[in-house]
Protein backbone atom coordinates (compact mmCIF):
# COMPACT_ATOMS: atom_id res chain seq x y z
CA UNK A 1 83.40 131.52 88.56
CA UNK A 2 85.07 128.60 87.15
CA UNK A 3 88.42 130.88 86.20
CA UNK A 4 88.48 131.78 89.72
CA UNK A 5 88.33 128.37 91.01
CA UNK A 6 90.92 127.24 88.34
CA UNK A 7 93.19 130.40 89.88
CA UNK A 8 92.34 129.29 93.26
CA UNK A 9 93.74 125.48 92.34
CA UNK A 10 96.83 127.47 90.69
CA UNK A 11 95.40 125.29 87.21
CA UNK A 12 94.86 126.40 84.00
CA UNK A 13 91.85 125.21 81.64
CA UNK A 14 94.32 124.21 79.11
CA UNK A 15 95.58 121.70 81.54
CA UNK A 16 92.64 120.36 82.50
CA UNK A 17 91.53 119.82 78.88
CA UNK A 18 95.12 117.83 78.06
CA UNK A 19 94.78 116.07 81.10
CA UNK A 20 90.90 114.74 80.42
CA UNK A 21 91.90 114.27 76.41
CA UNK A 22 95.15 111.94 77.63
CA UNK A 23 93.62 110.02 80.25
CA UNK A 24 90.42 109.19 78.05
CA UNK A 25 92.53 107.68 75.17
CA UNK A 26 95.26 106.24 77.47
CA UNK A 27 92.06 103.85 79.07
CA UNK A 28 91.43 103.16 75.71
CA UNK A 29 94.36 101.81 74.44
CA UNK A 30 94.76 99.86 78.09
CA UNK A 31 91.57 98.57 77.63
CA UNK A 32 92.03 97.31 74.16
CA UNK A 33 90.88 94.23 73.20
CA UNK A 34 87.81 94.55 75.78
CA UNK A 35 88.32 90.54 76.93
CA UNK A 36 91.82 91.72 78.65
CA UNK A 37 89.55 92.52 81.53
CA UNK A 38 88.86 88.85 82.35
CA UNK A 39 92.59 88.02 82.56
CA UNK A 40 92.83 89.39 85.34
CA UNK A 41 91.39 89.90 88.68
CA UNK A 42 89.28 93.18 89.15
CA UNK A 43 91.76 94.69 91.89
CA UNK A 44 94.72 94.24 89.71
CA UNK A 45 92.94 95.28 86.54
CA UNK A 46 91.44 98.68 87.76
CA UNK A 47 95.19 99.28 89.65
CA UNK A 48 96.61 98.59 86.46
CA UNK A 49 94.59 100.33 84.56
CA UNK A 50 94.44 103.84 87.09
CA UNK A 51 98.82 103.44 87.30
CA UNK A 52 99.01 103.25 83.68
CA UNK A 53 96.44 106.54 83.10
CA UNK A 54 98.54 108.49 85.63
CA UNK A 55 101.59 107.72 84.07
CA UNK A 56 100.53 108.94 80.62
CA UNK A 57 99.34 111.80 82.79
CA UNK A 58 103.19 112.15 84.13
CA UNK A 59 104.10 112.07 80.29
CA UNK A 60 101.61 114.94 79.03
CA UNK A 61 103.64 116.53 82.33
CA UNK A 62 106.80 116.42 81.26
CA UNK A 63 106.58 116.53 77.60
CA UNK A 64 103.98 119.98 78.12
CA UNK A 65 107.22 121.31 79.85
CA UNK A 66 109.69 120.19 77.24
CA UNK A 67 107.13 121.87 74.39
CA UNK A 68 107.19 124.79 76.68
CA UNK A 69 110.47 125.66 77.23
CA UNK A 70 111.93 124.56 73.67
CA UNK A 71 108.89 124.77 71.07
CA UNK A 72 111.76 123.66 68.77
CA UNK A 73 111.40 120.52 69.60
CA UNK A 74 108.11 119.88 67.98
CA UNK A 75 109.82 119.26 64.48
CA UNK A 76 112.01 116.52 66.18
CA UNK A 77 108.96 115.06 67.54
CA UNK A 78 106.20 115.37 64.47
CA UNK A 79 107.91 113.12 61.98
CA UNK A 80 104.54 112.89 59.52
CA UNK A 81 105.92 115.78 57.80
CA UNK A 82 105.91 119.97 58.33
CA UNK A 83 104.40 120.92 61.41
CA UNK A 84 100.70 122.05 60.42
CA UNK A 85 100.24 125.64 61.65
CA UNK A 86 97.16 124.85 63.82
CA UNK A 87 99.31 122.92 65.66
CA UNK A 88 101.70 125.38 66.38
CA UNK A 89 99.13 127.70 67.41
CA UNK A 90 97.93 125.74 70.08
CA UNK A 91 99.17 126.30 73.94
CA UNK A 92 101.96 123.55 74.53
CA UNK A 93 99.56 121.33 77.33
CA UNK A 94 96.96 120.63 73.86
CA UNK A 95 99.97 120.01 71.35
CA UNK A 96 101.10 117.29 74.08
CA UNK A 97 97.84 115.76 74.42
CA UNK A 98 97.18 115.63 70.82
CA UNK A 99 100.85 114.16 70.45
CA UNK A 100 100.13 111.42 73.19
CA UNK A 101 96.26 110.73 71.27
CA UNK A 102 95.78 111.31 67.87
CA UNK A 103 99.52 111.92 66.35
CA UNK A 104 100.78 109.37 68.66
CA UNK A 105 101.53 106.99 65.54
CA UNK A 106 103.44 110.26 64.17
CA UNK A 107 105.45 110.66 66.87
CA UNK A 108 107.95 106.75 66.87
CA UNK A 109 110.24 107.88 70.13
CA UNK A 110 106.80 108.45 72.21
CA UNK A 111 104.93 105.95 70.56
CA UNK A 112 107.43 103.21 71.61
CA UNK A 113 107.87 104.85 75.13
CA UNK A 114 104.29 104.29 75.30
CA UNK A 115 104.21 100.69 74.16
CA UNK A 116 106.75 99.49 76.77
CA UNK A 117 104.68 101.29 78.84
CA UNK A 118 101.60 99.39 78.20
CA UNK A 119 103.18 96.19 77.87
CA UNK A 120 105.15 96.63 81.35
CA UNK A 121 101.55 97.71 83.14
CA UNK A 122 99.62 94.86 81.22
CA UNK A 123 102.78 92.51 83.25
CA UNK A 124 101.88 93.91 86.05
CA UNK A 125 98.18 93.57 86.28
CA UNK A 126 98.65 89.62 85.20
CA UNK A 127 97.38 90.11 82.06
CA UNK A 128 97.40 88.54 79.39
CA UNK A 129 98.65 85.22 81.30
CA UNK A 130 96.39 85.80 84.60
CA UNK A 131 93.90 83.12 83.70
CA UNK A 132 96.16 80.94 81.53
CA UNK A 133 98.27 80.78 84.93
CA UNK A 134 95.53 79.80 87.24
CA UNK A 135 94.29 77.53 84.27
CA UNK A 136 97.57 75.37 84.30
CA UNK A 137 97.54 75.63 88.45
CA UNK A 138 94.50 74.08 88.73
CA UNK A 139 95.33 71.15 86.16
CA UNK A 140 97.84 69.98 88.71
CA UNK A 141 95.62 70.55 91.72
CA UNK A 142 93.28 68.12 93.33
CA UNK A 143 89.62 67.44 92.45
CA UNK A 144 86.63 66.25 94.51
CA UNK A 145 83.43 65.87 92.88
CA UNK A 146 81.13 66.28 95.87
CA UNK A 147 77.95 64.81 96.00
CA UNK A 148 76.02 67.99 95.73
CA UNK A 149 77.66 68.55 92.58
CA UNK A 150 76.93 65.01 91.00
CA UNK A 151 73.34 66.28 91.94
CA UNK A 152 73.23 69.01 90.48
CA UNK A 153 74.78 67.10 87.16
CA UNK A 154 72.05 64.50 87.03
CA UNK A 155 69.69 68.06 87.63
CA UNK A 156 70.62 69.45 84.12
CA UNK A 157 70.68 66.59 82.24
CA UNK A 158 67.48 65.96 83.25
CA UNK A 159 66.42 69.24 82.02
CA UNK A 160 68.51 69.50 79.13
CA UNK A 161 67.43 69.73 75.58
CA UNK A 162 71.01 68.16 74.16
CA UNK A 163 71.22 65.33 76.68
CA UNK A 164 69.31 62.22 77.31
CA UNK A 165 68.30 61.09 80.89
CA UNK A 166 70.22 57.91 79.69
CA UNK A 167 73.54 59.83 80.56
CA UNK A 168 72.49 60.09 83.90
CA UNK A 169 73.71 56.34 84.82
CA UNK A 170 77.53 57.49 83.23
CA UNK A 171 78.07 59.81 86.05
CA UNK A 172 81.35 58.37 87.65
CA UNK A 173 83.14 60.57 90.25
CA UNK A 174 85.57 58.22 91.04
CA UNK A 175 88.73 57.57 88.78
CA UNK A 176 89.58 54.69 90.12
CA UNK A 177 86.41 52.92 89.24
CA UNK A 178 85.96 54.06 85.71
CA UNK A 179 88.99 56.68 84.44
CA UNK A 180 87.10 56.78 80.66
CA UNK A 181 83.70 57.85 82.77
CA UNK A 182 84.86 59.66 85.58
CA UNK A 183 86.50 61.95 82.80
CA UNK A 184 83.46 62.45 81.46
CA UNK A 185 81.54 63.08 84.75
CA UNK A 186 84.41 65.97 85.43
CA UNK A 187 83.82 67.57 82.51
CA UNK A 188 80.20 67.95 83.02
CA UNK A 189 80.28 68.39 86.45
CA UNK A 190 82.73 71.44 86.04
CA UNK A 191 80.16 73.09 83.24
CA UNK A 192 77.25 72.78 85.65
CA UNK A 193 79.26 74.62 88.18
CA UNK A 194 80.36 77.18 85.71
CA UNK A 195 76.88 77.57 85.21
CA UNK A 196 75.90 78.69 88.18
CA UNK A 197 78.31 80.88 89.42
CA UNK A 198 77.52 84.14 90.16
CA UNK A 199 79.15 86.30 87.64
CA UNK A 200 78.85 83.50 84.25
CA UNK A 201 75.79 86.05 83.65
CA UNK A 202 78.04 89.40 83.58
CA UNK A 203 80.91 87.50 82.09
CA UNK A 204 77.98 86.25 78.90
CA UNK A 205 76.67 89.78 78.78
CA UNK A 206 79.90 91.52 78.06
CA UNK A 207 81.90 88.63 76.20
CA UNK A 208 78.43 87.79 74.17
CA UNK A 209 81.31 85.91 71.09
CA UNK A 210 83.79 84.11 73.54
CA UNK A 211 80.78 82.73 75.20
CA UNK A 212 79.12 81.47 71.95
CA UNK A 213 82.61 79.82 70.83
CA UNK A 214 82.48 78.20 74.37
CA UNK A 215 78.70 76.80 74.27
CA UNK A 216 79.84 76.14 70.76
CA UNK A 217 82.99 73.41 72.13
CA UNK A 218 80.50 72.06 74.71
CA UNK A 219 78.09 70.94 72.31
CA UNK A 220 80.28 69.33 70.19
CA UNK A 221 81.32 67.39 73.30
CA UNK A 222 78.20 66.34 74.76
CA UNK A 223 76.88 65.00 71.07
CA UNK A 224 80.64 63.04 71.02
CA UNK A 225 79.96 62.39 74.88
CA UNK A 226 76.36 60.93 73.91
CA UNK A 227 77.43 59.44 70.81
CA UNK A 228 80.44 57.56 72.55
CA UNK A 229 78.05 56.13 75.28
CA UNK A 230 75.44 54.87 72.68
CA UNK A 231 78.28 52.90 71.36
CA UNK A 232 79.46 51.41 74.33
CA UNK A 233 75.93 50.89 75.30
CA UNK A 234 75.44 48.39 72.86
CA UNK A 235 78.63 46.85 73.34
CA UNK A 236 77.96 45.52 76.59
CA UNK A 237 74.22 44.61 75.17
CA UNK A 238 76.15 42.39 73.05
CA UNK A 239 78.39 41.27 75.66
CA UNK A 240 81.52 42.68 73.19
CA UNK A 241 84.54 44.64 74.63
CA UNK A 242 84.73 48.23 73.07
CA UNK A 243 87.87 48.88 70.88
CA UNK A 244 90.69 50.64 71.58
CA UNK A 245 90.74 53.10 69.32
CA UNK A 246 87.23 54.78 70.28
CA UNK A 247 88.29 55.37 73.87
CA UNK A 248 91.63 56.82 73.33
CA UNK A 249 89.91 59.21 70.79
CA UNK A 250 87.09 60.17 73.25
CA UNK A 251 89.52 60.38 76.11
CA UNK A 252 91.58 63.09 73.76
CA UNK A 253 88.09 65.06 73.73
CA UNK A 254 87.54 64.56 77.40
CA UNK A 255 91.11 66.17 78.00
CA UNK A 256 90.59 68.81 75.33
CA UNK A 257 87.00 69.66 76.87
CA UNK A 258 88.66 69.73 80.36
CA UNK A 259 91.01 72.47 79.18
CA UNK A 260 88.48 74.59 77.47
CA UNK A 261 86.28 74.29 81.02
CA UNK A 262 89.44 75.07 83.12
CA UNK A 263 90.44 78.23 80.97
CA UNK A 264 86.48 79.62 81.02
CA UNK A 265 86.26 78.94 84.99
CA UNK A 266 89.91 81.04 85.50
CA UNK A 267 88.58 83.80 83.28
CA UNK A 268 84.64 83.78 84.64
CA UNK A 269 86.41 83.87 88.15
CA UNK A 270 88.98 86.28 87.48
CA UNK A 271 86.08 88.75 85.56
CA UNK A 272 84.17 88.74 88.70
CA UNK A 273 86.35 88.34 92.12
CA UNK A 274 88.49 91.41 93.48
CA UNK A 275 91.45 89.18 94.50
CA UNK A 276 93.47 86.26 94.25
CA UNK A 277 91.94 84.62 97.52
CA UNK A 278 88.12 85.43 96.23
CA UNK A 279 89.46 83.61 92.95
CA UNK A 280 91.02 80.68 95.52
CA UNK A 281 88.22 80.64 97.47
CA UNK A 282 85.84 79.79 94.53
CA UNK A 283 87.61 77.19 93.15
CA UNK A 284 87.74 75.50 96.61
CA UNK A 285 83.74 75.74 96.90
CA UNK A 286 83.68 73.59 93.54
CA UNK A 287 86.09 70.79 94.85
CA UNK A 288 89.77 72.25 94.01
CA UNK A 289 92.11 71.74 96.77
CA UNK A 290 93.99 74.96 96.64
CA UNK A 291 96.89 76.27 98.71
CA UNK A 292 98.61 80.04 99.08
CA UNK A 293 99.73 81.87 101.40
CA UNK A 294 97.59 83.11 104.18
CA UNK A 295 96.95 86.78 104.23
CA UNK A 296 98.57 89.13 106.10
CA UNK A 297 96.15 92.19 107.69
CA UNK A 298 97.45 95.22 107.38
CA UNK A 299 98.53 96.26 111.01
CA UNK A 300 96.03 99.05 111.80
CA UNK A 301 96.81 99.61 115.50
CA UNK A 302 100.68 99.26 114.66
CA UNK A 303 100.38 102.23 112.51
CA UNK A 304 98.21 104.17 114.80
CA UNK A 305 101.18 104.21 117.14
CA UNK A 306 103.48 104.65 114.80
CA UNK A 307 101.36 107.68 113.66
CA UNK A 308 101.13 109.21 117.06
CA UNK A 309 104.66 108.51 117.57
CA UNK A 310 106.06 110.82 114.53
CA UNK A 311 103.43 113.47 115.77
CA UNK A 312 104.76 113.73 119.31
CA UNK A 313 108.26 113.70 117.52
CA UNK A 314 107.31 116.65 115.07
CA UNK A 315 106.05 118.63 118.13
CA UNK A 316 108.70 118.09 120.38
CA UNK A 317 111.45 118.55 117.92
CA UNK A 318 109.63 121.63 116.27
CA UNK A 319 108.99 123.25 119.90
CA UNK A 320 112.26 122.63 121.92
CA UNK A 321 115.31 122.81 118.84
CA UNK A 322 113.17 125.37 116.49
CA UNK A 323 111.10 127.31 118.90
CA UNK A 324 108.09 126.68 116.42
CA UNK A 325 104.55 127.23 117.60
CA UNK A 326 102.49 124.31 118.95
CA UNK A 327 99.79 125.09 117.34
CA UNK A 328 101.27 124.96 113.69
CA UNK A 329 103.50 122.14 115.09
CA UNK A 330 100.69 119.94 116.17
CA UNK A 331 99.01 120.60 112.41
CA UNK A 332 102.22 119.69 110.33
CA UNK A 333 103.12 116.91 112.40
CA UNK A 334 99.85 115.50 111.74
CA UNK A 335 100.30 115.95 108.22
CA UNK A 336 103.84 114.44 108.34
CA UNK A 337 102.36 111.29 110.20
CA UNK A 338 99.63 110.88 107.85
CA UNK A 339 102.39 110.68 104.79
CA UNK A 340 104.59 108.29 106.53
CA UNK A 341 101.50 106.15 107.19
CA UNK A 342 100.66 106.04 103.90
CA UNK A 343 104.35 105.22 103.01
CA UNK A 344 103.80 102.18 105.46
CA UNK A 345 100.96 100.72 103.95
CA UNK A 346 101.88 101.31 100.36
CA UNK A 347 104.79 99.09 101.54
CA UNK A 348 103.11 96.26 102.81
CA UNK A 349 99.95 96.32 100.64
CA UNK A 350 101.48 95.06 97.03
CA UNK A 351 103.00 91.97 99.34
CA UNK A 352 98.96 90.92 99.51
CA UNK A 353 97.91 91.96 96.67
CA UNK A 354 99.85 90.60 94.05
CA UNK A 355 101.70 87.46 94.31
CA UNK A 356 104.27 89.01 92.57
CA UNK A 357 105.18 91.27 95.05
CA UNK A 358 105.38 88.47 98.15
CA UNK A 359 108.63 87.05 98.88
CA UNK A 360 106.76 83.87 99.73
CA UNK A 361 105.82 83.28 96.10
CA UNK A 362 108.41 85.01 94.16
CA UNK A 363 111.27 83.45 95.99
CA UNK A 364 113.41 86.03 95.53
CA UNK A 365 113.38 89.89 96.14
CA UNK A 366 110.66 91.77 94.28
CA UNK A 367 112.57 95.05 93.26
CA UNK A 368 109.90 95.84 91.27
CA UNK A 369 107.11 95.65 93.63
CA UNK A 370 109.51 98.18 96.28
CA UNK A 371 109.81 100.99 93.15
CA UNK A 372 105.50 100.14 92.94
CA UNK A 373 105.34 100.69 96.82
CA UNK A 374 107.64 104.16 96.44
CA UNK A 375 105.36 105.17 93.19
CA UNK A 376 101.85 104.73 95.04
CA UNK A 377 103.23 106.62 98.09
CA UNK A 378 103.91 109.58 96.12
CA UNK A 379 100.93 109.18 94.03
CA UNK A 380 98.78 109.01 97.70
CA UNK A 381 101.16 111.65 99.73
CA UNK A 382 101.23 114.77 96.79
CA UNK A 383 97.22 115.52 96.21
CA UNK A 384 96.98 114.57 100.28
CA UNK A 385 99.83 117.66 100.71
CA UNK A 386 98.25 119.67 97.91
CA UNK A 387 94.96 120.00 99.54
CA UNK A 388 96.34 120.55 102.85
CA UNK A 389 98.14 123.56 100.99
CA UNK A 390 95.24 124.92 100.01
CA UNK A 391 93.68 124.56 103.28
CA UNK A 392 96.31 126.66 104.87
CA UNK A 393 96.63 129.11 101.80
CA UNK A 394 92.49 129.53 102.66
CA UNK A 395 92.65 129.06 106.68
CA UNK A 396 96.07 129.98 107.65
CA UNK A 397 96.67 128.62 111.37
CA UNK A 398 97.31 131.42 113.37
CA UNK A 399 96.75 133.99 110.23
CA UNK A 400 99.91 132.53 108.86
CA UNK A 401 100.16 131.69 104.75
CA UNK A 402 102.79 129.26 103.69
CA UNK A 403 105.44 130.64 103.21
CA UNK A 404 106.72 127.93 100.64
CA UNK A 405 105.18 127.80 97.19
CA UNK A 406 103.46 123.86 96.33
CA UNK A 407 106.61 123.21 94.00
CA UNK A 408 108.68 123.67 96.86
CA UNK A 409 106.77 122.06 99.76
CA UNK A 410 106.28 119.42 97.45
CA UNK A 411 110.08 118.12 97.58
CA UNK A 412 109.55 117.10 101.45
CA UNK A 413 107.48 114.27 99.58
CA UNK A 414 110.95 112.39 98.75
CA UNK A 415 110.93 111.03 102.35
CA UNK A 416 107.71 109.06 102.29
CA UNK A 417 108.59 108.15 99.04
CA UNK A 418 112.46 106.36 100.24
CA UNK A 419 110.58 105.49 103.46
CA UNK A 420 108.09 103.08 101.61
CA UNK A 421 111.12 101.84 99.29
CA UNK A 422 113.16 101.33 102.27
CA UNK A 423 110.50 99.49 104.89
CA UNK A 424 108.97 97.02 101.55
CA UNK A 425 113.22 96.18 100.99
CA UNK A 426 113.79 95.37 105.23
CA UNK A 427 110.24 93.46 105.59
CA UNK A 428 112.06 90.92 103.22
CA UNK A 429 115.32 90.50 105.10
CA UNK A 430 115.83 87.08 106.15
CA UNK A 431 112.39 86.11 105.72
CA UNK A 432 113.29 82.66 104.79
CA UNK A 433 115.07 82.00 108.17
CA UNK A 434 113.14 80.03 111.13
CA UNK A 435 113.49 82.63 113.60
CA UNK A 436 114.17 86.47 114.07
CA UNK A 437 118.10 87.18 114.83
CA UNK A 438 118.05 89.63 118.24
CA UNK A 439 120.32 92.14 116.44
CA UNK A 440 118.09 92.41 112.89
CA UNK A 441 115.35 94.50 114.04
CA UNK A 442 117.59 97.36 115.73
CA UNK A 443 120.39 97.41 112.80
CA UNK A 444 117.50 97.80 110.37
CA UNK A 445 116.35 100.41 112.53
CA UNK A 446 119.91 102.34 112.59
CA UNK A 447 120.11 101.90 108.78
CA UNK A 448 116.67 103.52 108.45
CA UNK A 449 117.04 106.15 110.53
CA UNK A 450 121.10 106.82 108.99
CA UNK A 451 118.82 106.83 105.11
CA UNK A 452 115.64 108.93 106.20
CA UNK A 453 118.43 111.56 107.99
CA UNK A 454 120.12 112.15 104.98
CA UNK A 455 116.94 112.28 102.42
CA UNK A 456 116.30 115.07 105.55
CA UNK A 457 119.38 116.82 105.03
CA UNK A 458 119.22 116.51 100.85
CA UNK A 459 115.62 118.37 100.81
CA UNK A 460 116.57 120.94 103.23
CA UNK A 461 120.13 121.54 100.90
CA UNK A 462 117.63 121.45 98.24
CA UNK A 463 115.36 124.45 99.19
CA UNK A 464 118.22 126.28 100.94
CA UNK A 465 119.67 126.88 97.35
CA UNK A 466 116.93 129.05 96.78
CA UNK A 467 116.35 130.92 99.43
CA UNK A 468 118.78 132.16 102.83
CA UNK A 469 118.92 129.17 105.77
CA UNK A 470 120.29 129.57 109.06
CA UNK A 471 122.87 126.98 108.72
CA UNK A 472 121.98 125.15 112.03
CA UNK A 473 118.35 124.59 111.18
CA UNK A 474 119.59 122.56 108.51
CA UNK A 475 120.49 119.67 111.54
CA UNK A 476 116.51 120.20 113.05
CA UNK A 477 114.81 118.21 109.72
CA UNK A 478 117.82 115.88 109.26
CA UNK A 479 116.93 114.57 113.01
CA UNK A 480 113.32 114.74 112.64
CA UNK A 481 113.97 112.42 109.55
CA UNK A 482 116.07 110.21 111.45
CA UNK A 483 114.09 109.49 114.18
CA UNK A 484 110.97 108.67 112.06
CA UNK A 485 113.17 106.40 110.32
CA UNK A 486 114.30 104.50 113.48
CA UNK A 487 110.83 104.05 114.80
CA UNK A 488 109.38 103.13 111.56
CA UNK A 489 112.54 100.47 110.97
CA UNK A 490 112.17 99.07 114.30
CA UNK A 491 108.31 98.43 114.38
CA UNK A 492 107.23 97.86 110.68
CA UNK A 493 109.26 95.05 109.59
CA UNK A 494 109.55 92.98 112.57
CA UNK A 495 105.68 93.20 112.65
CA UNK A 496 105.63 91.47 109.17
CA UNK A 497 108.42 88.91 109.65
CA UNK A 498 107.05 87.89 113.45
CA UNK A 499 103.24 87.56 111.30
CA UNK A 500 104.16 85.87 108.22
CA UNK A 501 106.36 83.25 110.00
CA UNK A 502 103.77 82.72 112.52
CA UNK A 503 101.02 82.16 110.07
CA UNK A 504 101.20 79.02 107.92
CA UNK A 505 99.75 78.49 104.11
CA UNK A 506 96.25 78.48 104.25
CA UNK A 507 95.01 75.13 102.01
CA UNK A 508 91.47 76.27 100.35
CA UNK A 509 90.10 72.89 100.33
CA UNK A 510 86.77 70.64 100.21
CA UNK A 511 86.45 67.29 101.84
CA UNK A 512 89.73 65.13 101.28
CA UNK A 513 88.79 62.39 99.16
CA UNK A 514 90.21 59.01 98.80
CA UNK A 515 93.92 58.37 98.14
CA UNK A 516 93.64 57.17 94.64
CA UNK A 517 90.97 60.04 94.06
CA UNK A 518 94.36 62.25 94.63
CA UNK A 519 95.86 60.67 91.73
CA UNK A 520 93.03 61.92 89.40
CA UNK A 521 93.92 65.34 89.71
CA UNK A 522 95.29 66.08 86.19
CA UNK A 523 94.56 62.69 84.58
């Protein structure tokens, strides 16, 4: 049973075996140390993490074929010393995987391929900086200390064990009244709320030691906090003026406390919110004033015309030019519009989902972020056209079989591919400019359409090498290809232009406080 359904799949068990070997260590070593996941926000880690698995997977790929085809090169590779025999005994997909796992030390060309690997997906899931970053943004960001919060302060030290009720009467929330007190206040006042967020429980349970160094720094404060206070306490019984060198020493703790609080809230935040705008959004219900820019929805009914647009395209071209049936024309232009869909919102997704990737906070083109959008689209597009392969290789339409093998059929996936890359480069032209010149949105469109026509023409050259073409059917995909490009160019990135410069930063913000309560911000 199981060899037929790996026949049916056209995959052998070896395969499989690499495959689940590879990807199992290659989580591991992203994964490694286990406190990288709260540098980062969930979204971005798991992406991170499921990119940097498949490429490993695209490695095992390519160096199975290489094995393959020139066993030779196994001596090259294995530099520990003669090539064991069980190792050359084993089918080429398991001698990969065990190069990529266990040998990869062995091996020094792989092992450093896979190191800039790892470091280059680590840079792109925010990681290790992701909370270090949002820890120095917030430094610089306004404060309010609400009067829920100072509530909720006086609350726990009421209830505390390492506090006296005394402390209660140094709450200060303004800075203007007391800097040396409202420091303190801040400090406390951030640890309550750190307390009672919503994932400080998860984040304790799986970082059990970098919570006990943290509670470890916050004691040490509160007995300098309560120790300080005493002091000045019986200063002012005394009616004597507290010297200099005592405040300037606790206001270096203060600061130094402040720090350690901002860099735990970033990482408890970033452990336990999906995005960038959850993480926002939660530093705003404290009292951080924080602004970014507003999010841009991906344009559902835009693409649903697109979609029907290529369709009606496929079957007209397919009908009139090729004489195709309508039938089999309706399917594959479904199929077609489903791929340059996904092309569409691989190139507008990375723009919200990683700062990176948005022109708005990258000031400059994000070249990277288009080769991300052209990568996802063929990750997306090739199982989507594999299975509906094997739905017509099971349930022919009209009791016809493909006539193309997968390998082949597969090359029509280098149009989504330079779609996506094409559309994520044009939604950033002249996005900096006030308003939309008359002539951008139909030269875009021409340039599209010229690119997507000869990526058309390229794929069919491509398969006619291998098999007999009647040379003017060559002209039928080339136009399809072109006019997909044109509609997509002339709808897709005017969309995004017309919606980001209509839609201003949003400011995640509490209650504006007082002006000098501004200046407190980073004091």
């Amino acid at each position: 049973m199981l060899d037929q359904f790996f026949t049916a799949i056209h995959l052998d068990a070896t395969h499989l075996v690499a495959g689940v070997l590879t990807a199992f260590y290659a989580g591991n070593r992203f994964a490694t140390p286990r406190t990288l996941r709260s540098e980062t926000t969930r979204f971005q880690y798991y992406s991170s993490y499921a990119t940097y698995v498949v490429s490993c997977l695209g490695l095992l790929m390519f160096l199975s074929w290489t094995l393959a085809h020139k066993p030779a090169l196994l001596g090259m590779l294995y530099s520990a010393g003669p090539v064991p025999d069980e190792l050359k005994s084993l089918d080429a997909p398991l001698v990969a995987a065990l190069i990529l796992t266990t040998l990869l030390p062995s091996v020094p060309v792989l092992r450093d391929i896979d190191c800039a690997m790892l470091r280059f997906f680590h840079r792109l899931g925010a990681i290790p900086l992701g909370a270090v970053r949002w820890a120095q943004r917030i430094n610089m960001t306004q404060l309010t200390i609400s009067e829920r919060l100072v509530a909720d302060t006086r609350l726990y030290i009421a209830n505390s064990t390492l506090l006296p009720d005394s402390l209660a009467a140094q709450l200060q929330p303004d800075f203007t009244l007391d800097s040396v007190r409202f420091r303190f206040t801040r400090c406390l006042a951030l640890y309550v709320a750190l307390s009672s967020l919503p994932g400080w429980a998860g984040y304790s349970a799986d970082f059990p030691e970098e919570k006990a160094a943290f509670e470890k720094k916050m004691s040490s404060f509160f007995a300098q906090s309560v120790a300080f206070f005493t002091l000045t306490t019986q200063l002012a019984q005394r009616q004597l003026e507290p010297a200099t060198d005592p405040v300037e020493q606790f206001r270096s703790y203060a600061l130094d406390a402040y720090e350690d609080i901002r860099l735990m809230l970033a990482r408890v935040l970033l452990y336990s919110c999906n995005s960038d705008s959850e993480v926002a959004h939660q530093f705003a219900e404290i009292g951080f004033s924080i602004q970014r820019p507003s999010l841009i929805r991906l344009p559902f009914n835009l693409l649903s015309f697109d979609f029907a647009g290529v369709v009606v395209l496929f079957v007209i071209v397919t009908v009139s030019l090729a004489g195709g049936d309508l039938g089999r024309a309706l399917a594959i232009g479904m199929l077609v519009a489903i791929n340059q869909s996904i092309a569409a919102m691989c190139a507008l997704a990375p723009k919200q989902l990683w700062s990176f990737a948005d022109y708005r906070s990258a000031r400059e083109r994000p070249i990277l972020s288009y080769l991300i959008s052209g990568a996802c689209t063929l990750t997306i597009t090739l199982p989507v056209s594999f299975g509906f392969y094997l739905l017509r290789t099971h349930f022919p339409l009209d009791g016809v079989h493909p006539t193309l093998p997968f390998a082949a059929q597969a090359k029509w996936l280098l149009l989504p591919t330079v779609l996506s890359i094409a559309l994520a480069f044009a939604c950033d032209d002249a996005i900096e400019t006030d308003h939309e010149a008359w002539w951008l949105k139909w030269v875009e469109s021409a340039g599209l359409a010229a690119l997507m026509g000869l990526c058309g023409f390229l794929v069919m050259r491509w398969l006619s090498a291998s098999q007999n073409t009647i040379p003017h059917l060559l002209l039928i995909p080339s136009l399809l290809s072109a006019s997909i490009g044109a509609l997509f160019g002339a709808t897709i990135p005017y969309w995004y232009r017309k919606t980001v410069r209509g839609a201003g930063p949003d400011i995640e913000t509490s209650p504006l406080p007082s002006s000098p309560e501004k200046m407190a911000s980073a004091v």
